[in-house]
C-alpha atoms as a PDB file:
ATOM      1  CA  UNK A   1     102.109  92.610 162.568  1.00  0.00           C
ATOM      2  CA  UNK A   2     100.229  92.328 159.250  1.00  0.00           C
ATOM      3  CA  UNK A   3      96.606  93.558 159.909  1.00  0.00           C
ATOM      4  CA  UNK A   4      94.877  90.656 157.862  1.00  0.00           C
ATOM      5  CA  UNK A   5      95.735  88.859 161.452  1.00  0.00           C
ATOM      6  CA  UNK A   6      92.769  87.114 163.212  1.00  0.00           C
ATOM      7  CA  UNK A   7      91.072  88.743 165.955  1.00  0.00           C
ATOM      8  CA  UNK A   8      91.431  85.243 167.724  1.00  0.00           C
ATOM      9  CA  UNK A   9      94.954  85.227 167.273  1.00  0.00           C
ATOM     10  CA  UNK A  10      95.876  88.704 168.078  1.00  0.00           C
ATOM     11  CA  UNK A  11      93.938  88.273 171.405  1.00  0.00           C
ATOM     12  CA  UNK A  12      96.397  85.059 172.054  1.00  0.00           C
ATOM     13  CA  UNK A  13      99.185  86.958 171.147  1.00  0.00           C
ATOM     14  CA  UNK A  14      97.964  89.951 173.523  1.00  0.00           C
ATOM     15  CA  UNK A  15      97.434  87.302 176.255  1.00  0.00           C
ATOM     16  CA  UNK A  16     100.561  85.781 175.488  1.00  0.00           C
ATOM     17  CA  UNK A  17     102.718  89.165 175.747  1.00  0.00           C
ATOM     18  CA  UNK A  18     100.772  90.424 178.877  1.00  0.00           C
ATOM     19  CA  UNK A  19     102.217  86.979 180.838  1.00  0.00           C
ATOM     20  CA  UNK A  20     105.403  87.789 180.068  1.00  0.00           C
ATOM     21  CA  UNK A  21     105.219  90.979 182.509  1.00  0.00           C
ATOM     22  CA  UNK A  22     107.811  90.699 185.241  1.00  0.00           C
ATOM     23  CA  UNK A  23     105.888  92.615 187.806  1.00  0.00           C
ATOM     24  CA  UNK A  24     102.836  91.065 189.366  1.00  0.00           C
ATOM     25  CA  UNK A  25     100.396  93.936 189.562  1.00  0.00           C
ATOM     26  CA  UNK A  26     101.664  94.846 185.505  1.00  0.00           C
ATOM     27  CA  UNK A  27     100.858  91.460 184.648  1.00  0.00           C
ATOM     28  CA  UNK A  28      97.272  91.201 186.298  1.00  0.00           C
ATOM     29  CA  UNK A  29      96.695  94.524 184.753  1.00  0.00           C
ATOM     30  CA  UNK A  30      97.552  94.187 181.340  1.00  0.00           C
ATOM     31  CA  UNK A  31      95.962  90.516 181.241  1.00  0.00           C
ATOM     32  CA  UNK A  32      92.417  92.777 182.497  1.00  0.00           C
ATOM     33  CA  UNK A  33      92.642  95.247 180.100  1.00  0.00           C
ATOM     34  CA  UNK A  34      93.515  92.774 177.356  1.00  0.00           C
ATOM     35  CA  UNK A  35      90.203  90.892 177.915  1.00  0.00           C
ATOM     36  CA  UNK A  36      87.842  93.855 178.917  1.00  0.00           C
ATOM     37  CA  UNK A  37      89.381  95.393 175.390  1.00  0.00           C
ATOM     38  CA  UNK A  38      88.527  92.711 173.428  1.00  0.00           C
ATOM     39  CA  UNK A  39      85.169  92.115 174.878  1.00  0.00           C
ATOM     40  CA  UNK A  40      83.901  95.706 174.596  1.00  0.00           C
ATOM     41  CA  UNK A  41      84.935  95.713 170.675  1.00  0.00           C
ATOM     42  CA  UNK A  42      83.708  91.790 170.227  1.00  0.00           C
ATOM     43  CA  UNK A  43      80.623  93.089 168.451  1.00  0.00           C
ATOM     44  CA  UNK A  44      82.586  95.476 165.718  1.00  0.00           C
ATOM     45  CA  UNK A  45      81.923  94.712 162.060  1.00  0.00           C
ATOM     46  CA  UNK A  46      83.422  96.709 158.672  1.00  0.00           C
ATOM     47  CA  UNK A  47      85.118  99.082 158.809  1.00  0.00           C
ATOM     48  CA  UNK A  48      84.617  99.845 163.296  1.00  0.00           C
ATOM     49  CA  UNK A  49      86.619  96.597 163.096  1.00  0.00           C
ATOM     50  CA  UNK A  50      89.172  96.652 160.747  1.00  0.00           C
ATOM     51  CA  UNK A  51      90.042 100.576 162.696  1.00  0.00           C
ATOM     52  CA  UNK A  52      89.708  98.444 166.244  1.00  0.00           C
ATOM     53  CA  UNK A  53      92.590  96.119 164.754  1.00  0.00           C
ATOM     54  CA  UNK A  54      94.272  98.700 163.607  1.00  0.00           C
ATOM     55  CA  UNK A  55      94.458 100.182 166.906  1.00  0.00           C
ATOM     56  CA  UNK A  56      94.855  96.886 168.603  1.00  0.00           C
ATOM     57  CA  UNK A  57      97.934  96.212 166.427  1.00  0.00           C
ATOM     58  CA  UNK A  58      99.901  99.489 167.826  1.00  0.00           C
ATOM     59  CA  UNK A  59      98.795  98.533 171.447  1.00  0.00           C
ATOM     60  CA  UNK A  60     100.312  95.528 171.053  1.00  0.00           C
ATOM     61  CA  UNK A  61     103.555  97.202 170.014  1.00  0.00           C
ATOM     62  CA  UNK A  62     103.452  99.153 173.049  1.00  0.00           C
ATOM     63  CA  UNK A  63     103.045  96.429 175.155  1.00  0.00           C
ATOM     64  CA  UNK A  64     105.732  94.438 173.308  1.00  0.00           C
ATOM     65  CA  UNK A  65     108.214  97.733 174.391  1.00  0.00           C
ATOM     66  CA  UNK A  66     106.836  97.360 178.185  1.00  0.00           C
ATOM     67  CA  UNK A  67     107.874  94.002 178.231  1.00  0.00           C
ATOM     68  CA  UNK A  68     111.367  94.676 176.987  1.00  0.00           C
ATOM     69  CA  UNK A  69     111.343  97.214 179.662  1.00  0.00           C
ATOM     70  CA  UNK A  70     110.206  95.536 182.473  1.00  0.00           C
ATOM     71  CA  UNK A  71     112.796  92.767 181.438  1.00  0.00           C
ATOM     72  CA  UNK A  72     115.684  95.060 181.661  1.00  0.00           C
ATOM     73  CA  UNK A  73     115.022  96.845 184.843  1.00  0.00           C
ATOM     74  CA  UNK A  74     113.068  93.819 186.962  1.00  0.00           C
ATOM     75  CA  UNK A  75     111.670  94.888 190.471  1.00  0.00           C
ATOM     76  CA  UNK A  76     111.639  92.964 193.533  1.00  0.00           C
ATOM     77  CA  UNK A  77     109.453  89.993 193.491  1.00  0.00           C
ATOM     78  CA  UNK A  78     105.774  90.859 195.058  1.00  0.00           C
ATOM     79  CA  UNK A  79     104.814  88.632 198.215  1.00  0.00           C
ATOM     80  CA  UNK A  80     101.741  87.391 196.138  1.00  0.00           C
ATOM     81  CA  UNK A  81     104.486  85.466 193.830  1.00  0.00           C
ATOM     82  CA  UNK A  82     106.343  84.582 196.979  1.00  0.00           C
ATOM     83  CA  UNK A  83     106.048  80.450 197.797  1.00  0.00           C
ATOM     84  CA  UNK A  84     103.632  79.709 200.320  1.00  0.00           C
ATOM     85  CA  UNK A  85     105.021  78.875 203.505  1.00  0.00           C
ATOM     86  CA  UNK A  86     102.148  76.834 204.663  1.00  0.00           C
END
């Protein structure tokens, strides 16, 4: 990823890549620490910011790489994916 990307859209693209997580309790995970990341940096400006992209760039990477992984080895579905019976 370039870094003149916008905040906005790396979050979507974050969001995007954490819902792609085969396991449930990855998923929820990385979709919490997405949001609490981006809200804890949301007041950055200068140069804080352009580092906090920076590093937000090569997290995204490394989730990318988690995704491929959980993709190639995929667990058993978790009973809170599981159709209800009711």
């Amino acid at each position: 990823m370039s870094s003149s990307i916008a905040p906005k859209a790396l979050y979507r693209v974050f969001l995007r890549q954490a819902q792609q997580m085969t396991d449930y309790n990855f998923r929820l995970y990385s979709v919490r620490r997405v949001k609490a990341g981006f809200r804890k940096h949301q007041n950055l400006h200068g140069e804080e910011a352009a580092a906090a992209m920076k590093e937000a760039e090569s997290q995204l990477q490394v989730l990318q790489r988690q995704v491929v992984l959980g993709k190639l080895y995929p667990s058993a579905r978790s009973v809170m994916e599981s159709p209800s019976v009711a």
